[in-house]
N, C-alpha and C. Protein backbone atom coordinates (compact mmCIF):
# COMPACT_ATOMS: atom_id res chain seq x y z
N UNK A 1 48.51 13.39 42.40
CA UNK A 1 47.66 12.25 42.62
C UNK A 1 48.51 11.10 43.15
N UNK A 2 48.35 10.34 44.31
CA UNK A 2 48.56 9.36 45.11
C UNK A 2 48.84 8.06 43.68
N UNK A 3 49.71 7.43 44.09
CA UNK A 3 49.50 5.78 43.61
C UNK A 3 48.45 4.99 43.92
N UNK A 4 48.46 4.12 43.02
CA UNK A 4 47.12 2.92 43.32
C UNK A 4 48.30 1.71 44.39
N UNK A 5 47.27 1.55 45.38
CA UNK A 5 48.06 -0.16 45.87
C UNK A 5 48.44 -0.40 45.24
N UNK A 6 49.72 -1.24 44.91
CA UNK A 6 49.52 -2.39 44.07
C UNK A 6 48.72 -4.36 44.41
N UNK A 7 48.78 -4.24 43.67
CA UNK A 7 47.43 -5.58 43.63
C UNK A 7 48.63 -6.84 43.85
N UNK A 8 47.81 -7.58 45.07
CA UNK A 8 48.89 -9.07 45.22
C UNK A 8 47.75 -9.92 43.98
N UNK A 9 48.45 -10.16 43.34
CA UNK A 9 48.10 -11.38 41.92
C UNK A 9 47.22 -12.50 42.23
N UNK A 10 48.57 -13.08 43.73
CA UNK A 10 48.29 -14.48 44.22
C UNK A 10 48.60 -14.50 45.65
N UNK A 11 47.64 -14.32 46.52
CA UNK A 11 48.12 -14.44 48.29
C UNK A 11 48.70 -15.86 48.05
N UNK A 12 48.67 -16.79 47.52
CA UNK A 12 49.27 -18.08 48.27
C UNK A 12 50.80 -17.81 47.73
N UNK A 13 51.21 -17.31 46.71
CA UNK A 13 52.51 -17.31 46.12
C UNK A 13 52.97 -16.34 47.42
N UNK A 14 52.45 -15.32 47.41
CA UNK A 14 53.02 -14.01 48.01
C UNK A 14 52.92 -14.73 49.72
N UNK A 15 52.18 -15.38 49.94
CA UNK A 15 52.14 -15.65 51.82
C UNK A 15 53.65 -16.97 51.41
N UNK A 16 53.69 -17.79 50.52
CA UNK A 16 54.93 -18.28 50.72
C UNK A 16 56.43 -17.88 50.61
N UNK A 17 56.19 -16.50 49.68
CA UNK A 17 57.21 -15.53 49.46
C UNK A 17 57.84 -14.73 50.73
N UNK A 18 56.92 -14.73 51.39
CA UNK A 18 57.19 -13.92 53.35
C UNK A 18 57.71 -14.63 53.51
N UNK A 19 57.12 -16.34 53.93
CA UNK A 19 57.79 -17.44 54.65
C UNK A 19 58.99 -17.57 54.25
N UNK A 20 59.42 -17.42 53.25
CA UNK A 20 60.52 -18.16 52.93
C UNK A 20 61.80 -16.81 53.04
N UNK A 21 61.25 -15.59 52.78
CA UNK A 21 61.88 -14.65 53.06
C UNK A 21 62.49 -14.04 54.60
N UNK A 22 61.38 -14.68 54.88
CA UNK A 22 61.52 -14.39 57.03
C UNK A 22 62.60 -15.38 57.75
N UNK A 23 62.79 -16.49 56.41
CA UNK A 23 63.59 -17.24 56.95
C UNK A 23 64.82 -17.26 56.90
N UNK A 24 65.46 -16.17 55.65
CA UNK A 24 66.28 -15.90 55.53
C UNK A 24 67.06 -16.10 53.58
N UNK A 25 66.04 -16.76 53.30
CA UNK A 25 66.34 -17.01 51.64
C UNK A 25 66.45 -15.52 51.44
N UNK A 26 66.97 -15.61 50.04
CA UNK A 26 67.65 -14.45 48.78
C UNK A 26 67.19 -15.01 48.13
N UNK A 27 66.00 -13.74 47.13
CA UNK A 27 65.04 -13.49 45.86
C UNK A 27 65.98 -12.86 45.29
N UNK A 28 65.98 -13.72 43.86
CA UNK A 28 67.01 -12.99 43.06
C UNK A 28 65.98 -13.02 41.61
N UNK A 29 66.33 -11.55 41.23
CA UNK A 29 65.82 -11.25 39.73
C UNK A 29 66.67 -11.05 39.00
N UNK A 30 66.64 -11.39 37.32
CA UNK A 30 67.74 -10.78 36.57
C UNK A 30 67.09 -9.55 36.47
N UNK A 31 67.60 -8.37 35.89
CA UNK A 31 67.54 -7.00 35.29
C UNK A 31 67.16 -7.09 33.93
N UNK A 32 66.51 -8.20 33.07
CA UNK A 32 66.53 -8.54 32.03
C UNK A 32 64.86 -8.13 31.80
N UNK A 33 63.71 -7.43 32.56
CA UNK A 33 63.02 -6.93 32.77
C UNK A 33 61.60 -8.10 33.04
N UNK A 34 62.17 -9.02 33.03
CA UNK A 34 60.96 -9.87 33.23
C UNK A 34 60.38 -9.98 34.97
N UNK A 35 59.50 -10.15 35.17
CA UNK A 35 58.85 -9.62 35.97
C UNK A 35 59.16 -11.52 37.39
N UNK A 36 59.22 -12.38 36.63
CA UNK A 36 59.16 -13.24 37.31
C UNK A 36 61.02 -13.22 38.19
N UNK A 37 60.70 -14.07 39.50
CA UNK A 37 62.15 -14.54 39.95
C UNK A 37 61.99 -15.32 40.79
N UNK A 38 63.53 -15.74 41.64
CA UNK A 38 63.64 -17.31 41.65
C UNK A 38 64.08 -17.10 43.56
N UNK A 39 62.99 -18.20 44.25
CA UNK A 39 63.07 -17.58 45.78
C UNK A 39 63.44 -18.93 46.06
N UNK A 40 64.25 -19.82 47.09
CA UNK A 40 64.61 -20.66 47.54
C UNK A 40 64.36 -21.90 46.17
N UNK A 41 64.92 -22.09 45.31
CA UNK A 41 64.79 -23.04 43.99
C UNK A 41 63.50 -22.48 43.36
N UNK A 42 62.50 -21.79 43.69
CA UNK A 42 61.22 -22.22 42.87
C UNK A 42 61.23 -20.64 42.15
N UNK A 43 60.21 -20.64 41.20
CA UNK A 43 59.88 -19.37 40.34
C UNK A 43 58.84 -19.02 40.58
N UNK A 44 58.56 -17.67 41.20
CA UNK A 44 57.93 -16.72 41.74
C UNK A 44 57.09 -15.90 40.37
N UNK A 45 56.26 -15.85 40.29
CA UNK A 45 55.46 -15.14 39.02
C UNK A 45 55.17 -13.70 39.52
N UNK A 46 54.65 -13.57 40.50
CA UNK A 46 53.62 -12.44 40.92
C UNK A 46 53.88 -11.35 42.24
N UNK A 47 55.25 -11.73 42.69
CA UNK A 47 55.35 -11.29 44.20
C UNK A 47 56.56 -10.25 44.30
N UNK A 48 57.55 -10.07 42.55
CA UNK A 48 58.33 -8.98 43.09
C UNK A 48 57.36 -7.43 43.17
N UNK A 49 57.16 -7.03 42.37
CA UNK A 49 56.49 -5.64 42.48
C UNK A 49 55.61 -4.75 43.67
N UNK A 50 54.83 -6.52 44.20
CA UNK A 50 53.93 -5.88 45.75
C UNK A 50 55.29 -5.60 46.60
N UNK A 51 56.54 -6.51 46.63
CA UNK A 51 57.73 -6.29 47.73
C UNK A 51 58.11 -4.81 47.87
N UNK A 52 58.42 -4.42 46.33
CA UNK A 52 58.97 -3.53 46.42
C UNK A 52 58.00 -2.25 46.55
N UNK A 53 56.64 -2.44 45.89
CA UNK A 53 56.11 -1.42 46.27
C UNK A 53 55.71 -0.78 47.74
N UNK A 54 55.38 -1.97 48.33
CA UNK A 54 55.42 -1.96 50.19
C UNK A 54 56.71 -2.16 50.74
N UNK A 55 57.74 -1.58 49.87
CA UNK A 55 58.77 -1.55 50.99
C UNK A 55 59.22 -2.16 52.00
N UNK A 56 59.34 -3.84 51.11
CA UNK A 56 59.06 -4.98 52.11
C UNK A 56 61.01 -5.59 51.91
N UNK A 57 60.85 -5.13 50.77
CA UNK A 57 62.73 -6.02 50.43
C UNK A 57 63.47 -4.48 50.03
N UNK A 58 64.78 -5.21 50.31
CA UNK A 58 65.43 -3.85 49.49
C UNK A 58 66.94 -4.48 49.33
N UNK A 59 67.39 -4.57 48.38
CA UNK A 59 68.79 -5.04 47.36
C UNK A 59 70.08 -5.44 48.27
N UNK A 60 70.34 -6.37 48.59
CA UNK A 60 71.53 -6.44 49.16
C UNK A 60 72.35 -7.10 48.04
N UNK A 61 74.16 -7.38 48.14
CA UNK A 61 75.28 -7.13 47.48
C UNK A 61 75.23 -8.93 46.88
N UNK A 62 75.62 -8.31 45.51
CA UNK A 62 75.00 -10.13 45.04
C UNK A 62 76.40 -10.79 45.34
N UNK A 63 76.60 -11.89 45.95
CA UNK A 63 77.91 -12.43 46.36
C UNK A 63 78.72 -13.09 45.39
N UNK A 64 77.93 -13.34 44.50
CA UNK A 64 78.70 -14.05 43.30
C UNK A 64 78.91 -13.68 42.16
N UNK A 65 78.54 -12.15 42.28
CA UNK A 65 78.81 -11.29 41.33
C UNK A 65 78.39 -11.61 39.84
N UNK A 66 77.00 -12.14 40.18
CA UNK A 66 76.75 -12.67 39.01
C UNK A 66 76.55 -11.37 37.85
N UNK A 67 76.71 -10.89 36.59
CA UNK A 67 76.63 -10.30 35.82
C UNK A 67 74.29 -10.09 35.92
N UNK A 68 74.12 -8.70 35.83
CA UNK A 68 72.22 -8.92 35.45
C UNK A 68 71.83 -9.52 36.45
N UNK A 69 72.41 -9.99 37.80
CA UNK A 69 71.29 -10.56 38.57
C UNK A 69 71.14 -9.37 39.95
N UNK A 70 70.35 -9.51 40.13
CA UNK A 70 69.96 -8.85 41.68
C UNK A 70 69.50 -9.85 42.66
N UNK A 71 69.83 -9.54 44.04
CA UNK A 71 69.45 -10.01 45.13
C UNK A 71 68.63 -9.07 46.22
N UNK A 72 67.26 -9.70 47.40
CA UNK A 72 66.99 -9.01 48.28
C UNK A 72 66.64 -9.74 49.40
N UNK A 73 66.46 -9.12 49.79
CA UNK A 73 66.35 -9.38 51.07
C UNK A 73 65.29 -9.04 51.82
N UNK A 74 64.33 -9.72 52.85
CA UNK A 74 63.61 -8.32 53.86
C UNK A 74 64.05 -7.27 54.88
N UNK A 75 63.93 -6.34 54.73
CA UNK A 75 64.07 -5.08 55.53
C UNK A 75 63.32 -5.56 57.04
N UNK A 76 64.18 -4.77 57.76
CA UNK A 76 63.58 -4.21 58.99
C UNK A 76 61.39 -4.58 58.91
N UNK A 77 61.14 -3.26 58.12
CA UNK A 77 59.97 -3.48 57.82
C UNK A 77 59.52 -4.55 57.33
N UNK A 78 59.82 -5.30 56.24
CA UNK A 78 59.54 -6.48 55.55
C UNK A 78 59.50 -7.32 56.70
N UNK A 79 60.29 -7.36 57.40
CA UNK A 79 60.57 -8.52 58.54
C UNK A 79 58.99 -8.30 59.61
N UNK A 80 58.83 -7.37 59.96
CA UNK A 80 57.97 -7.12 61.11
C UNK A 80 56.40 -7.35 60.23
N UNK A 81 56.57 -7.01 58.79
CA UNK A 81 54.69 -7.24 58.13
C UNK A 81 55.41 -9.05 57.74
N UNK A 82 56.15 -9.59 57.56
CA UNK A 82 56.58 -10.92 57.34
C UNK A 82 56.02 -11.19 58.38
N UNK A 83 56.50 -11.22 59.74
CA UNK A 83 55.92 -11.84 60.81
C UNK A 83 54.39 -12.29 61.59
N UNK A 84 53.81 -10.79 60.82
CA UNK A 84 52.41 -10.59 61.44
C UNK A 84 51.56 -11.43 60.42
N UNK A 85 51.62 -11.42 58.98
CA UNK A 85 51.27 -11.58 57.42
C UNK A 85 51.76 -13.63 58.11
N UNK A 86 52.34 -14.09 58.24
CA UNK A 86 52.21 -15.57 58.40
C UNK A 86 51.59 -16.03 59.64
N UNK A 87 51.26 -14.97 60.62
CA UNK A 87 51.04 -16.03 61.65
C UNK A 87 49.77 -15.73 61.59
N UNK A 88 48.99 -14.33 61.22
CA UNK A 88 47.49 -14.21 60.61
C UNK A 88 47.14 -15.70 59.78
N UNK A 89 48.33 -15.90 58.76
CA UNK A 89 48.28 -17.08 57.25
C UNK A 89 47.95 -18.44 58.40
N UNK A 90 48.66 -18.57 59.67
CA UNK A 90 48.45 -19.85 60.15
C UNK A 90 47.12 -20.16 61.07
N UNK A 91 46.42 -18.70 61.04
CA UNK A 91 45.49 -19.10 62.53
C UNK A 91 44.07 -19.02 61.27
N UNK A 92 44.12 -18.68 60.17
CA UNK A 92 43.41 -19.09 59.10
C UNK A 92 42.81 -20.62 59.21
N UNK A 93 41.22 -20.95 59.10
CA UNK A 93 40.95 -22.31 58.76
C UNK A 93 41.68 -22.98 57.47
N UNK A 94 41.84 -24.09 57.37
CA UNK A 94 42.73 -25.26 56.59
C UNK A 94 41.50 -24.56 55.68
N UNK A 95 40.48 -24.68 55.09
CA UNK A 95 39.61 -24.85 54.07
C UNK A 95 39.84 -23.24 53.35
N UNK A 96 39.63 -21.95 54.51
CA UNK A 96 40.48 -20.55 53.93
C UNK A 96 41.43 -20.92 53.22
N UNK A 97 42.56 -21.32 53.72
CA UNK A 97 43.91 -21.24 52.91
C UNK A 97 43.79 -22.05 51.94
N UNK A 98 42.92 -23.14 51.96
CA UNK A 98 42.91 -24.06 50.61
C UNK A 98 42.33 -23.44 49.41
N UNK A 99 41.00 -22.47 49.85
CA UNK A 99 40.74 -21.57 48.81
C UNK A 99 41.52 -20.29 48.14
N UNK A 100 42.35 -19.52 48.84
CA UNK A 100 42.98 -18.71 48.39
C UNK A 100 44.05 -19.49 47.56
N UNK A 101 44.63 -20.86 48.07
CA UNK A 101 45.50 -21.33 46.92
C UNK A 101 44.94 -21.63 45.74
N UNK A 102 43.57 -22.32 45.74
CA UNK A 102 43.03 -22.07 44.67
C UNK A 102 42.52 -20.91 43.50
N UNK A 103 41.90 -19.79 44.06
CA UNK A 103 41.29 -19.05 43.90
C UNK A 103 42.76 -17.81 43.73
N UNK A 104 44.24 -18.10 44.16
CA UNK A 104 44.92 -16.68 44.21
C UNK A 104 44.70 -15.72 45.38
C-alpha cells in the first residue's frame, strides 16, 4: 500500500519556507525529535516533514559542527517546485493570499 501525501499544515508558513529557501537560507533542526525548526531567524512549526516527504531538501554538512543539529538545503528538485510554488504564490489575488494566511 502506497503512502498518504503528506498534508501542508500551513501554505503561508510553507510558501515562505520555499522563499526563503530558494534564496539560499539553511533550515536547521535539532535531532532532539521535535518537529519544529529555525529558517532564516524565525521558527517554522509545520514545514519540515512536507520538505522531506516531497523530496524538496536534503542534508547538507553542518559548518559549525554544532553537536544534534542538522542543516538543509533545496535540492535540484526543491529548487525547480521552489520556483514554480512562488511565482504561482505571487500571481495569486492580495485577498487569496490574505486568506490562506489566515485560514493556513
Amino acid at each position: 500500500m502506497s503512502q498518504p501525501e503528506p498534508i501542508i499544515a500551513d501554505r503561508g508558513e510553507f510558501i515562505d519556507a520555499l522563499t526563503h529557501l530558494r534564496r539560499g537560507c539553511v533550515l536547521v533542526r535539532s535531532d532532539n525529535g521535535d518537529e519544529r525548526c529555525v529558517l532564516n531567524g524565525s521558527l517554522m512549526y509545520t514545514v519540515f516533514e512536507p520538505l522531506v516527504a516531497y523530496g524538496l531538501i536534503d542534508e547538507v554538512p553542518n559548518r559549525d559542527r554544532l553537536d544534534h543539529m542538522h542543516c538543509y538545503r533545496l535540492n535540484s528538485r526543491g529548487q525547480a517546485f521552489a520556483d514554480r510554488a512562488c511565482q504561482a504564490w505571487k500571481q495569486r489575488p492580495l485577498l487569496q493570499r490574505l486568506a490562506v494566511r489566515l485560514t493556513g
